[in-house]
C-alpha atoms as a PDB file:
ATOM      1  CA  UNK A   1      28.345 -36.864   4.709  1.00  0.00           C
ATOM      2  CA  UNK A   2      26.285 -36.778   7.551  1.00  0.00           C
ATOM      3  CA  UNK A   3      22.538 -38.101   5.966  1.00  0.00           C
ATOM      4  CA  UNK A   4      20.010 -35.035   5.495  1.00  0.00           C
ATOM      5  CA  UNK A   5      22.495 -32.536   5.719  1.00  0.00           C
ATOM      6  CA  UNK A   6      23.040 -32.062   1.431  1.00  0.00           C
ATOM      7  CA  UNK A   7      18.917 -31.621   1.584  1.00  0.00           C
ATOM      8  CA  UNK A   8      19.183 -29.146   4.693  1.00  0.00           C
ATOM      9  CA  UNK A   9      22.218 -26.774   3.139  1.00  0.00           C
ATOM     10  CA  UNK A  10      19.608 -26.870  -0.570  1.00  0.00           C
ATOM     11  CA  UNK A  11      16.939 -25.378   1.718  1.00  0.00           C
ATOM     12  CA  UNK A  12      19.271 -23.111   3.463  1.00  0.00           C
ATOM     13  CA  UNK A  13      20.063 -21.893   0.272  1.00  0.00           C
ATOM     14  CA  UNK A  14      16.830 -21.344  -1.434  1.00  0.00           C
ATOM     15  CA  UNK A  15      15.610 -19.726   2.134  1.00  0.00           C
ATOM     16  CA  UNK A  16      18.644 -17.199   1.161  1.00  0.00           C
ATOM     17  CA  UNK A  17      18.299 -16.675  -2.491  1.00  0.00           C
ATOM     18  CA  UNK A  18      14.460 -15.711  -1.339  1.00  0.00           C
ATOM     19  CA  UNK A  19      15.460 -13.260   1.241  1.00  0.00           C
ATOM     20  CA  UNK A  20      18.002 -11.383  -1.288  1.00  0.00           C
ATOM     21  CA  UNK A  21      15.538 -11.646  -4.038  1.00  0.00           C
ATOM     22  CA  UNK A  22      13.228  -9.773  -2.119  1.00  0.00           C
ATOM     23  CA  UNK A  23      15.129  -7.165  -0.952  1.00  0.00           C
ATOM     24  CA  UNK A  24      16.715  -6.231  -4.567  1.00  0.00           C
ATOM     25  CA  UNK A  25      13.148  -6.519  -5.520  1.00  0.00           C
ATOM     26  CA  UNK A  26      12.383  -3.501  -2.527  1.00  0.00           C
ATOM     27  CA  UNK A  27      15.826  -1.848  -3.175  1.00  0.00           C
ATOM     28  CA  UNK A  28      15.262  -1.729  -7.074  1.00  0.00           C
ATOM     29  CA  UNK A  29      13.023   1.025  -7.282  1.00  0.00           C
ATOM     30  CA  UNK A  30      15.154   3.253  -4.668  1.00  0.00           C
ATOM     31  CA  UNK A  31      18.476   2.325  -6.921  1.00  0.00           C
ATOM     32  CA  UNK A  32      16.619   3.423  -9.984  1.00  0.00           C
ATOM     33  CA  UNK A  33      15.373   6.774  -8.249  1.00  0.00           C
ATOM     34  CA  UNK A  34      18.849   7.114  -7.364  1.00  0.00           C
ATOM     35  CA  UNK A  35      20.673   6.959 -10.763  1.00  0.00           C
ATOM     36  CA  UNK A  36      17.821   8.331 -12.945  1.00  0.00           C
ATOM     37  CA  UNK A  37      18.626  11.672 -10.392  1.00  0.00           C
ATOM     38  CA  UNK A  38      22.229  11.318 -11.563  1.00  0.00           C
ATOM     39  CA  UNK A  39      21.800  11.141 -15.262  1.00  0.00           C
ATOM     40  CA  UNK A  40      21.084  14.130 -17.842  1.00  0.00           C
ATOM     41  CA  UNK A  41      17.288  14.796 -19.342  1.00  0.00           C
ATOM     42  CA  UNK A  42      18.723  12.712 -22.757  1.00  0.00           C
ATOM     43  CA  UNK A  43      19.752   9.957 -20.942  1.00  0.00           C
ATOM     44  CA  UNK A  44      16.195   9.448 -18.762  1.00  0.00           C
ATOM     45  CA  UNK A  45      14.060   9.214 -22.133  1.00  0.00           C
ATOM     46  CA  UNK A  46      16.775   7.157 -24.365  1.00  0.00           C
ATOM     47  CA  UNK A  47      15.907   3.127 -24.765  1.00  0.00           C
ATOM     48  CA  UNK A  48      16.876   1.078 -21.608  1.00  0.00           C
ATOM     49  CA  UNK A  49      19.799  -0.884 -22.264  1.00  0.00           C
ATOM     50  CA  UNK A  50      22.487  -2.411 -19.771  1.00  0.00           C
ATOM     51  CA  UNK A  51      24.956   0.397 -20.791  1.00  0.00           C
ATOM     52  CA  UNK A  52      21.788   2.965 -20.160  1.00  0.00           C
ATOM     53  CA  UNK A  53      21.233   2.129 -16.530  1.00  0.00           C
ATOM     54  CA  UNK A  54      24.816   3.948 -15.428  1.00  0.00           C
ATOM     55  CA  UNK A  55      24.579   7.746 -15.843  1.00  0.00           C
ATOM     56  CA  UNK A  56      27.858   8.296 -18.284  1.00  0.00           C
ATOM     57  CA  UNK A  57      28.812  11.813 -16.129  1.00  0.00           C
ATOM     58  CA  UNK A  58      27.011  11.793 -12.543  1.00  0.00           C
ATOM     59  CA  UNK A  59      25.008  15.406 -12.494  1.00  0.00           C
ATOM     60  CA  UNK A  60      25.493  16.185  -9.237  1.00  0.00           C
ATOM     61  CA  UNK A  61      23.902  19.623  -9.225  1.00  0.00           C
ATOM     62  CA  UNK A  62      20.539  18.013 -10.186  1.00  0.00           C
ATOM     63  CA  UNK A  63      20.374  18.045  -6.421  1.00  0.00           C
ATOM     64  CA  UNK A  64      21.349  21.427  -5.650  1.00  0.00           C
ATOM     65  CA  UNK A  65      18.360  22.477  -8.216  1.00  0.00           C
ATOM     66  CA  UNK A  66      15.851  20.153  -6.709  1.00  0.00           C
ATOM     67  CA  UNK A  67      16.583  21.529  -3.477  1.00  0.00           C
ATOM     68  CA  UNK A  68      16.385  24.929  -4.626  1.00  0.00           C
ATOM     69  CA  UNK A  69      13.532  24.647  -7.138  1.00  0.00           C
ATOM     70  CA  UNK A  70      11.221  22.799  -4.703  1.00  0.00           C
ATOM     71  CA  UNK A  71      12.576  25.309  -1.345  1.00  0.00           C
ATOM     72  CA  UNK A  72      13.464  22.261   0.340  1.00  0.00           C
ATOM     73  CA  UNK A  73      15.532  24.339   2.914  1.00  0.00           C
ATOM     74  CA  UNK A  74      12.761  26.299   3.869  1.00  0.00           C
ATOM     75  CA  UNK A  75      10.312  23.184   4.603  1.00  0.00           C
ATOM     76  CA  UNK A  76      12.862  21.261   5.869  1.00  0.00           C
ATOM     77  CA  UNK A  77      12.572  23.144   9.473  1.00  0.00           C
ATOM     78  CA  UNK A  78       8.976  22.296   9.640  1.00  0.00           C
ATOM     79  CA  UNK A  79       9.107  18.309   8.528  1.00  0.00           C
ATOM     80  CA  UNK A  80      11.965  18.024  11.372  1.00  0.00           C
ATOM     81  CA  UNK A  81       9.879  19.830  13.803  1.00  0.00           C
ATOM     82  CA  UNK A  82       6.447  17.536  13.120  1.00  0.00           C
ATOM     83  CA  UNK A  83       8.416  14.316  12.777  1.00  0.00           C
ATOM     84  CA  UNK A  84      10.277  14.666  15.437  1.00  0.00           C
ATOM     85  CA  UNK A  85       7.790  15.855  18.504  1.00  0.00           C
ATOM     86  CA  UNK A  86       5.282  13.543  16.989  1.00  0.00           C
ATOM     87  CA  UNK A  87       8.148  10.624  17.505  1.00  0.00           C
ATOM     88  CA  UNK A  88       8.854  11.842  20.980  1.00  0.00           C
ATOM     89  CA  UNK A  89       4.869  12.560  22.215  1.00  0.00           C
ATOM     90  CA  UNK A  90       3.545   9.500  20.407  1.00  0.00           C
ATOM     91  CA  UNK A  91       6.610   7.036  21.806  1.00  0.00           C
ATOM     92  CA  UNK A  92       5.677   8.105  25.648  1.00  0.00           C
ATOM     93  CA  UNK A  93       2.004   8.203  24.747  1.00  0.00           C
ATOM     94  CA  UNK A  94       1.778   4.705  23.727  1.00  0.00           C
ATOM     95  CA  UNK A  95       4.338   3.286  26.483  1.00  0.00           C
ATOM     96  CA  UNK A  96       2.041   4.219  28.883  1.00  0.00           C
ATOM     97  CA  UNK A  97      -1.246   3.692  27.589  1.00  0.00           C
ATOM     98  CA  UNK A  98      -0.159  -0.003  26.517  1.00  0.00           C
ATOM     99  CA  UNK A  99       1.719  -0.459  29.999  1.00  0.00           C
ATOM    100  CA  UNK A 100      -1.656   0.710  31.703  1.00  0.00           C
ATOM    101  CA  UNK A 101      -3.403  -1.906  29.372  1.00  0.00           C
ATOM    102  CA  UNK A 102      -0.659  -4.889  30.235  1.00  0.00           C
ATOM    103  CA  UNK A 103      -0.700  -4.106  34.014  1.00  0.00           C
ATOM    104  CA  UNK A 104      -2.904  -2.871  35.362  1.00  0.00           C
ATOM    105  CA  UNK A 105      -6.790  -3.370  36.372  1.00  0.00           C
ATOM    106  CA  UNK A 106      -9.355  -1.434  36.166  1.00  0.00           C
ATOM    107  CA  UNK A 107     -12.552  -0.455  34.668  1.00  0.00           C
ATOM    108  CA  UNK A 108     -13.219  -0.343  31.056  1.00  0.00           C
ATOM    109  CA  UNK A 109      -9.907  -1.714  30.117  1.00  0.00           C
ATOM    110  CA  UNK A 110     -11.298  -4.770  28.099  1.00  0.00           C
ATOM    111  CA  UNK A 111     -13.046  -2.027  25.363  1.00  0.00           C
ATOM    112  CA  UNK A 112     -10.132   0.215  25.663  1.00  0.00           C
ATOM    113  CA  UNK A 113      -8.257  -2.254  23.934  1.00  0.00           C
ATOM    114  CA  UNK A 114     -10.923  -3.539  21.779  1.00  0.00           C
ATOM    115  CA  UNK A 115     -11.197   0.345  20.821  1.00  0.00           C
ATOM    116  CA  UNK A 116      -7.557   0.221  19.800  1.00  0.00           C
ATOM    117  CA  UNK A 117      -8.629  -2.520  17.595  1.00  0.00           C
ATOM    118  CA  UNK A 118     -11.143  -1.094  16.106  1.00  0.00           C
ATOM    119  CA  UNK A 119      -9.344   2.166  15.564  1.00  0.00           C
ATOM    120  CA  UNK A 120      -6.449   0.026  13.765  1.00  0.00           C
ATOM    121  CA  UNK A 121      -9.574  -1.766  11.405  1.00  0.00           C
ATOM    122  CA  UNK A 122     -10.601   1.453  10.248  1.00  0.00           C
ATOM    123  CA  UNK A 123      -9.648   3.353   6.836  1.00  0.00           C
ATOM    124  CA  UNK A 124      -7.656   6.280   7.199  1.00  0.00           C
ATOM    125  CA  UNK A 125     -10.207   8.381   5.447  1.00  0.00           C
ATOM    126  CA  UNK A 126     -12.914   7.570   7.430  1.00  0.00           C
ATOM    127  CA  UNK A 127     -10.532   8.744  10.569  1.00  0.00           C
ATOM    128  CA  UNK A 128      -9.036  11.497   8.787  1.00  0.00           C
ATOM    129  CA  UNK A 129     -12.831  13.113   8.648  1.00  0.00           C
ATOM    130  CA  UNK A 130     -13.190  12.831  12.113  1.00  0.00           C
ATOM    131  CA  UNK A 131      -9.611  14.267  12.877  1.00  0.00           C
ATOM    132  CA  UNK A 132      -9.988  17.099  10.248  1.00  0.00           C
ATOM    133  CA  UNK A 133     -13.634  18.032  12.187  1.00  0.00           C
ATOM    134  CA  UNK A 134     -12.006  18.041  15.644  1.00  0.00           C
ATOM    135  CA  UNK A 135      -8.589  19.777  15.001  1.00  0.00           C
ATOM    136  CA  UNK A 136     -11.099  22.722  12.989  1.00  0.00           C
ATOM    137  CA  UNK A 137     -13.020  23.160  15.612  1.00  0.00           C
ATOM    138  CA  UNK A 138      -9.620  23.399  18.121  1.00  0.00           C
ATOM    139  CA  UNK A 139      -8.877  26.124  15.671  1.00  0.00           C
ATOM    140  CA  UNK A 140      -5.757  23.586  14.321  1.00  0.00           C
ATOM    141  CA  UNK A 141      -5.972  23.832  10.747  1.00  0.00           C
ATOM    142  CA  UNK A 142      -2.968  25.461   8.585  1.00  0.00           C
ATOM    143  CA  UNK A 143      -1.037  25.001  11.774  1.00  0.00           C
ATOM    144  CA  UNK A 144       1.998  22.618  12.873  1.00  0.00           C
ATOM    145  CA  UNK A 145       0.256  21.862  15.896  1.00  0.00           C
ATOM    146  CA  UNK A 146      -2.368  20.319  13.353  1.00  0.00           C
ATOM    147  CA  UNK A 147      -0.032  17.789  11.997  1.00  0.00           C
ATOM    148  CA  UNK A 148       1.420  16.596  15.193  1.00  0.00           C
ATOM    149  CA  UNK A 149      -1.756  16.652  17.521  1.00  0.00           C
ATOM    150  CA  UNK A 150      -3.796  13.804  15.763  1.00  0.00           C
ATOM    151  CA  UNK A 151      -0.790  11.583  16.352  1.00  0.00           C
ATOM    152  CA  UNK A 152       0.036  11.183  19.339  1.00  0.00           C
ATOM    153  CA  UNK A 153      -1.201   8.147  19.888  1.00  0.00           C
ATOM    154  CA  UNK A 154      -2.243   5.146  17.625  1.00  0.00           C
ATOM    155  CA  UNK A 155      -3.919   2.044  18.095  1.00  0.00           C
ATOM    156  CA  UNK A 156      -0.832   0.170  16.015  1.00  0.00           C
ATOM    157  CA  UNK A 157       1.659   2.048  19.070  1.00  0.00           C
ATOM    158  CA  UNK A 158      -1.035   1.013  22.056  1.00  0.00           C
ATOM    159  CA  UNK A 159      -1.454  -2.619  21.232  1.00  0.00           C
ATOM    160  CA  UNK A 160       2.380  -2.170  20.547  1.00  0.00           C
ATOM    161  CA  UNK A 161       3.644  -1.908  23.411  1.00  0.00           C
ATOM    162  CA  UNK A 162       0.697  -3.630  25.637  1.00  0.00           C
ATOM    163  CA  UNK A 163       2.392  -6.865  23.807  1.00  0.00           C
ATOM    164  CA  UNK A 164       5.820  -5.640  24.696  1.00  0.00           C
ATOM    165  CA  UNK A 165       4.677  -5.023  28.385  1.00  0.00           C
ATOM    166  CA  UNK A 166       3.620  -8.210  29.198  1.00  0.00           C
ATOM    167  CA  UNK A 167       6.845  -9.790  28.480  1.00  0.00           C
ATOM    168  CA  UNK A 168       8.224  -8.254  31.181  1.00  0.00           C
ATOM    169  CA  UNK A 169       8.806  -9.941  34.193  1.00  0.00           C
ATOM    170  CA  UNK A 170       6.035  -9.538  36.630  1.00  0.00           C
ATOM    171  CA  UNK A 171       8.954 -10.148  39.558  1.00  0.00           C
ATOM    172  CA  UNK A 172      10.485  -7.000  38.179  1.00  0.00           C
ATOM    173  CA  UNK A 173       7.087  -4.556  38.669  1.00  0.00           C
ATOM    174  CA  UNK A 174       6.865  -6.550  42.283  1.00  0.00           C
ATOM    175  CA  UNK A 175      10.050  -5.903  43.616  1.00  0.00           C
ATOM    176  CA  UNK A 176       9.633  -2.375  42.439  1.00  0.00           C
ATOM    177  CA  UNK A 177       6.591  -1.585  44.119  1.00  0.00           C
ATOM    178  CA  UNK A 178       8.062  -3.531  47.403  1.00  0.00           C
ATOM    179  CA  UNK A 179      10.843  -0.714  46.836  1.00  0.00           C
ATOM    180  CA  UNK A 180       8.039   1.616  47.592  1.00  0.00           C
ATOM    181  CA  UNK A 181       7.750   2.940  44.103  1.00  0.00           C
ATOM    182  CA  UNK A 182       4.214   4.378  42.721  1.00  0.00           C
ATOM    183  CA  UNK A 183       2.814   2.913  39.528  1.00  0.00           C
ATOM    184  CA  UNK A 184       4.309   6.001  36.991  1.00  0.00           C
ATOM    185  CA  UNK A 185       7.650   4.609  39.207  1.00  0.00           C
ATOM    186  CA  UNK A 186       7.534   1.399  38.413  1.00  0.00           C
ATOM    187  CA  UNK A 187       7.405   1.865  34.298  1.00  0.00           C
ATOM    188  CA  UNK A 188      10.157   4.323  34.590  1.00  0.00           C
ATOM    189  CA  UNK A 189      12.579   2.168  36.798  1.00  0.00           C
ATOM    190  CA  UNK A 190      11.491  -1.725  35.708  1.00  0.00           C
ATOM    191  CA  UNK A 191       9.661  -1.549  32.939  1.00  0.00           C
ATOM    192  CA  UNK A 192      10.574   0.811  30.501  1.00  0.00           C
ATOM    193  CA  UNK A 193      14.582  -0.220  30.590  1.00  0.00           C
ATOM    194  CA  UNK A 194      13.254  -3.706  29.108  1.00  0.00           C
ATOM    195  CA  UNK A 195      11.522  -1.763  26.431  1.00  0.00           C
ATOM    196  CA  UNK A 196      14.633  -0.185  24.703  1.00  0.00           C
ATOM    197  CA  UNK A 197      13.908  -2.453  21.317  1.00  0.00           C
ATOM    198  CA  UNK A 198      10.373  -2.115  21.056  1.00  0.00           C
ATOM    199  CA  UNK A 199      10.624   1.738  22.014  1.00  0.00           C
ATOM    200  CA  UNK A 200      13.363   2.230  19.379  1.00  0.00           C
ATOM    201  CA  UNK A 201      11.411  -0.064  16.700  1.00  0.00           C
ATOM    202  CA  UNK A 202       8.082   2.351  17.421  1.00  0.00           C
ATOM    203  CA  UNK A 203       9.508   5.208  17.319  1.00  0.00           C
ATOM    204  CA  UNK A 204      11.292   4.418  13.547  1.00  0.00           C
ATOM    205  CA  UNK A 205       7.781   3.496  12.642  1.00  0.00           C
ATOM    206  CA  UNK A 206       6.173   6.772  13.912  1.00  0.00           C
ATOM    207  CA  UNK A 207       9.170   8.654  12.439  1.00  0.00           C
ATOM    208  CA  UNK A 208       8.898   7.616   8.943  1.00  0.00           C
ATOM    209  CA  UNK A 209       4.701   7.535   9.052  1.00  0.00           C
ATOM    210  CA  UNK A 210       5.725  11.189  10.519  1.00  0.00           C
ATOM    211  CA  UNK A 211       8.092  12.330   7.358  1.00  0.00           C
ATOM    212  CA  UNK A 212       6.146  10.623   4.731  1.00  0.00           C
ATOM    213  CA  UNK A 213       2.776  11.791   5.566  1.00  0.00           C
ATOM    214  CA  UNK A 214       0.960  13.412   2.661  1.00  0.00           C
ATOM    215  CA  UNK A 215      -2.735  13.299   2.505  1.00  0.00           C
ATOM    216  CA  UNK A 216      -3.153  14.716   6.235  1.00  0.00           C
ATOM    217  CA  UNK A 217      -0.815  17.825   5.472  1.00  0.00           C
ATOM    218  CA  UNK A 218      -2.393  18.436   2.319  1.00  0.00           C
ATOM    219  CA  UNK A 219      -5.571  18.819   3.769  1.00  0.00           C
ATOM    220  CA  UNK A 220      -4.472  20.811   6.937  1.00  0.00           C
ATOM    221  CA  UNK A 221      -1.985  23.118   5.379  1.00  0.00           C
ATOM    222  CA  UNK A 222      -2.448  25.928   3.091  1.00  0.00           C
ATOM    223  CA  UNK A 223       0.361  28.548   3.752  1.00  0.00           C
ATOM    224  CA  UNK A 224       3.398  28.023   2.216  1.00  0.00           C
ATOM    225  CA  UNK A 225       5.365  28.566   5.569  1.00  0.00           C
ATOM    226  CA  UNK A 226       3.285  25.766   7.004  1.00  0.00           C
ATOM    227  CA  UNK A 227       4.495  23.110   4.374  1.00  0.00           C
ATOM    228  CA  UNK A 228       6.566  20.032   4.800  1.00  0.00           C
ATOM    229  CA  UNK A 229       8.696  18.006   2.162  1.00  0.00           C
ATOM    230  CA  UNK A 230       6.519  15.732   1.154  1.00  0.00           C
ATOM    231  CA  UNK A 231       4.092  18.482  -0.343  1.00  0.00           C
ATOM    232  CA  UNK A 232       6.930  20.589  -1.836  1.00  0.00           C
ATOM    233  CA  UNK A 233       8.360  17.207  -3.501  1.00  0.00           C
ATOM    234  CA  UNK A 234       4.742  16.651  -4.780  1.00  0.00           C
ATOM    235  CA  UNK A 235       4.473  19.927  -6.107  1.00  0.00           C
ATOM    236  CA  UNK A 236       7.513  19.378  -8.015  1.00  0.00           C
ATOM    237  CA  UNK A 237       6.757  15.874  -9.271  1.00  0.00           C
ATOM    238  CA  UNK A 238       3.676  17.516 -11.032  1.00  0.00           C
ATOM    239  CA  UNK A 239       5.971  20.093 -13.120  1.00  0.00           C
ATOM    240  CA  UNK A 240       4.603  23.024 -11.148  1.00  0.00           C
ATOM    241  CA  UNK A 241       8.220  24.035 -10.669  1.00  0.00           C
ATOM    242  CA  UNK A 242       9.827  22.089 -13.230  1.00  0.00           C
ATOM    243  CA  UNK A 243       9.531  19.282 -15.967  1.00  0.00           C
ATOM    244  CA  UNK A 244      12.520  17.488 -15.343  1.00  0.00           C
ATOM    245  CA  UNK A 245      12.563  13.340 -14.319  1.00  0.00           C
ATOM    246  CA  UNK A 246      16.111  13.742 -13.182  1.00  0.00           C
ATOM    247  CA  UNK A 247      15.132  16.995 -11.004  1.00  0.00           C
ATOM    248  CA  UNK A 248      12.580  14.845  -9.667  1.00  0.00           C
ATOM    249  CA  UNK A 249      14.078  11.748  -8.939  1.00  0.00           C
ATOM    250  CA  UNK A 250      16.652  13.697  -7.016  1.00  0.00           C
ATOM    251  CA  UNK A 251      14.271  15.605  -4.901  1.00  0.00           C
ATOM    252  CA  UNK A 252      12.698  12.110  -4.452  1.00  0.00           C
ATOM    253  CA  UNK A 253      15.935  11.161  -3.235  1.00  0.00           C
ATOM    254  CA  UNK A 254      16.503  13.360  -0.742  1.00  0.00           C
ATOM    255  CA  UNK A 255      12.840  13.217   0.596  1.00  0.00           C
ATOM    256  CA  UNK A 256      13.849   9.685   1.341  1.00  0.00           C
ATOM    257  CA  UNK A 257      17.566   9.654   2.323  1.00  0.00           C
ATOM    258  CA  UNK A 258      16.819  10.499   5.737  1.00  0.00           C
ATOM    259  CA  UNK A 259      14.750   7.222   6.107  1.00  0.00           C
ATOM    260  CA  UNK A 260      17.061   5.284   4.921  1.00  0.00           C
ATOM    261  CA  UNK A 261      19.970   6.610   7.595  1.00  0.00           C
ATOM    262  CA  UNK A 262      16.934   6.374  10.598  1.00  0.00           C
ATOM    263  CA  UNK A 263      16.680   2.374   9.819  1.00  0.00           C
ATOM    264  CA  UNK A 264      20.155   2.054   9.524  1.00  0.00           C
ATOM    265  CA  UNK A 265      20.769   3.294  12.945  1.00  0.00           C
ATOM    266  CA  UNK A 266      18.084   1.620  14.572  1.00  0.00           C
ATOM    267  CA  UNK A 267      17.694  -1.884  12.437  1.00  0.00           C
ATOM    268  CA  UNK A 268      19.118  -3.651  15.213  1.00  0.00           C
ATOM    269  CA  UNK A 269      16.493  -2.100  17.918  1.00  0.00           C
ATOM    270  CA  UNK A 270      14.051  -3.091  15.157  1.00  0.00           C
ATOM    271  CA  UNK A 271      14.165  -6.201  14.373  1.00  0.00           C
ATOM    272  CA  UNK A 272      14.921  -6.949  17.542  1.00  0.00           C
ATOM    273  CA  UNK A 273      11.495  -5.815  18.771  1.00  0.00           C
ATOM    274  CA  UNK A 274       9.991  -7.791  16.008  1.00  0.00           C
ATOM    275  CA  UNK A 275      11.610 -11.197  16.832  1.00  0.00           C
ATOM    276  CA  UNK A 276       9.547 -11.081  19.933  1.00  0.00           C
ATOM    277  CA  UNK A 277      13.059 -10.144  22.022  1.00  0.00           C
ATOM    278  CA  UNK A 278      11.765  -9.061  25.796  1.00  0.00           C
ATOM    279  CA  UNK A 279      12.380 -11.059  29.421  1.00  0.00           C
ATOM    280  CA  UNK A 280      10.697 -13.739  30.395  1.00  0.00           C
ATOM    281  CA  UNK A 281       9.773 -14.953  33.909  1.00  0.00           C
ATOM    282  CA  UNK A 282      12.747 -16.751  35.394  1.00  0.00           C
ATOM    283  CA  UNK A 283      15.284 -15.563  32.373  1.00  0.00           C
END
């Protein structure tokens, strides 16, 4: 045997019984969620046992009444709506604010991004006060418009994408402009083609802030026809429709299932962006 080879396959090892430890450890809770929503109301409150974890006959139609006991359907229109123009308008946003940060020169651009920092230190109530003030006096509140505005650009996205923009080759953006292309041209033809990972990773991470946000909706919305999923699940979860854990857990369940089939698609794209993937000069 090749000497330190028996000490590098043990730390191998231990490096992957850590990685799957952790994600059963992050997987638990959603496999829980998941079963509790198949079992019957006996089976949630009798004493946990091995044999108790299994539902014994998968209730199925726990779903169907979650759906229809929180109106699901009829919110469902308006989470798809918000999550999805907030994706699209806060993905370009940030591209080209943190391209104009990367690239280019001019005035003010050292407290622009310092501003991005800032806005990235500070609690989301404290910003949240400010938003809520601005999109009332814009005449936003108990609108749609009032849970997509306020997004549309982060300083998480900006600082984002200023790191992902200065990976890119600065022959690329040269022999662009010697093409005779303007500076919007040049992020469209050389830049933004190198930024498919860290596009796709942003706009998973704007997606799912989009589709789980809470506290903002519940203070902008107060129509019914205004709501999204996340405040008809909570509504639920309290017994205002129902007192039922597996109800719950299954309206839980499909509140997240979406998430879970946006990552899937996209892990690649996001880790990707995350192992620092980009071009380099002379790649």
């Amino acid at each position: 045997m090749i000497p330190g080879t028996r000490p590098a396959l043990v730390w191998r090892l231990l490096a992957h019984l850590a990685v799957w430890g952790v994600a059963l450890s992050m997987a638990a809770p959603l496999l829980w969620m998941l079963l509790t929503a198949l079992k019957t109301e006996p089976e949630t409150t009798a004493p946990v046992t091995w044999a108790s974890l299994l539902p014994r006959s998968p209730q199925w139609g726990n779903f169907v009444r979650a759906w229809r006991e929180a109106g699901l359907g009829a919110v469902l229109f308006n989470t798809l709506l918000v999550s999805l123009l907030t994706t699209l308008l806060a993905v370009a946003h940030n591209a080209l604010a943190g391209y104009a940060l990367a690239r280019l020169r001019f005035r003010g651009a050292r407290a622009a991004l310092w501003a991005c920092i800032g806005a990235m230190l500070l609690p989301m109530q404290v910003t949240f006060l400010f938003a809520y003030a601005f999109a009332d006096r814009l005449g936003y509140t108990d609108t749609l418009a009032g849970l997509i505005v306020p997004f549309l650009s982060s300083g998480f996205g900006i600082l984002m994408m200023r790191e992902a923009c200065a990976r890119v080759p600065a022959s690329l953006l040269e022999a662009a402009r010697l093409d005779g292309l303007g500076t919007l041209g040049v992020f469209m033809v050389a830049v933004r083609p190198a930024l498919r990972a860290s596009l796709a990773a942003l706009a998973v991470i704007t997606f799912v802030n989009a589709w789980n946000a809470f506290f903002w909706p519940l203070l902008m919305v107060d129509s019914a026809s205004n709501r999204t999923m996340s405040l008809a699940v909570a509504d639920l979860s309290t017994g205002l429709y129902v007192q039922s854990w597996p109800v719950q857990m299954a309206a839980g369940t499909i509140l997240v299932l979406p998430l879970v089939l946006v990552y899937l698609v996209a892990q690649r794209a996001f880790q990707g962006a995350f192992a620092g993937s980009g071009l380099k000069e002379g790649a």
